[in-house]
Protein backbone atom coordinates (compact mmCIF):
# COMPACT_ATOMS: atom_id res chain seq x y z
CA UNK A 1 100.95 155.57 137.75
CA UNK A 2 98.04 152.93 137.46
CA UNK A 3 97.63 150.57 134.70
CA UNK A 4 94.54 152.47 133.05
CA UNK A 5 96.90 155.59 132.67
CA UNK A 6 99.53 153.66 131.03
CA UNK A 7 96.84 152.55 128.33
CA UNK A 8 95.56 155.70 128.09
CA UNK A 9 99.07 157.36 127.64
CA UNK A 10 99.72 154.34 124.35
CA UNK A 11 95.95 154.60 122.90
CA UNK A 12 97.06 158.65 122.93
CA UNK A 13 100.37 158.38 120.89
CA UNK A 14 98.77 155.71 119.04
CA UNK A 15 95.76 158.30 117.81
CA UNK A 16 97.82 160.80 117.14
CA UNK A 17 100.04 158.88 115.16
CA UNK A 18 97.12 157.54 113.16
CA UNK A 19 95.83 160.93 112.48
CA UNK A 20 99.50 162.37 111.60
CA UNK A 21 100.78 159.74 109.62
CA UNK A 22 103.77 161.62 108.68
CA UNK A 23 105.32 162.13 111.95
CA UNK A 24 105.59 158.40 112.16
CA UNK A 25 108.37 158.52 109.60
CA UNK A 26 109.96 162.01 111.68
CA UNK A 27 109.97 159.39 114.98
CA UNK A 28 111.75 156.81 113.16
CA UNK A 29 114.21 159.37 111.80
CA UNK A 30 114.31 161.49 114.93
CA UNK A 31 115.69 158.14 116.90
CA UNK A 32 117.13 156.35 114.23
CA UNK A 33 119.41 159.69 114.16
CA UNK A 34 119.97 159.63 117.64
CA UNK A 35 121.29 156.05 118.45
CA UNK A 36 123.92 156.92 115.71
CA UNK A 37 125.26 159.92 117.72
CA UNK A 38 125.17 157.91 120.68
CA UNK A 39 127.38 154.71 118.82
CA UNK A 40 129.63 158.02 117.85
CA UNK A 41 129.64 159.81 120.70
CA UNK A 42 131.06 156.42 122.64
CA UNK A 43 133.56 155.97 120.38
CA UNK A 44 132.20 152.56 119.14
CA UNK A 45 132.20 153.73 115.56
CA UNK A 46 135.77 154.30 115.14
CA UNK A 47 138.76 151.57 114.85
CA UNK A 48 141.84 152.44 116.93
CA UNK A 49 144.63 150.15 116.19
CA UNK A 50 148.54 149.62 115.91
């Protein structure tokens, strides 16, 4: 993948974002919901002592 498509791929998101302003805040939900399931899932959220 050249440079130019890389660009072209952010200036994309970045435009739709920009004319969907709402699905900014879905994103940030979206993965803010999924790095919690994956602390969870690994058993990082969850004390196990004596």
């Amino acid at each position: 993948m050249s440079n130019d498509t890389k660009q072209n791929d952010s200036s994309t998101v970045s435009e739709f974002l920009a004319d969907h302003p709402k699905m900014t805040g879905v994103l940030f939900t979206m993965l803010l919901l999924l790095t919690q399931a994956g602390a969870v899932a690994a058993g990082g959220g969850a004390y196990h002592g004596p």
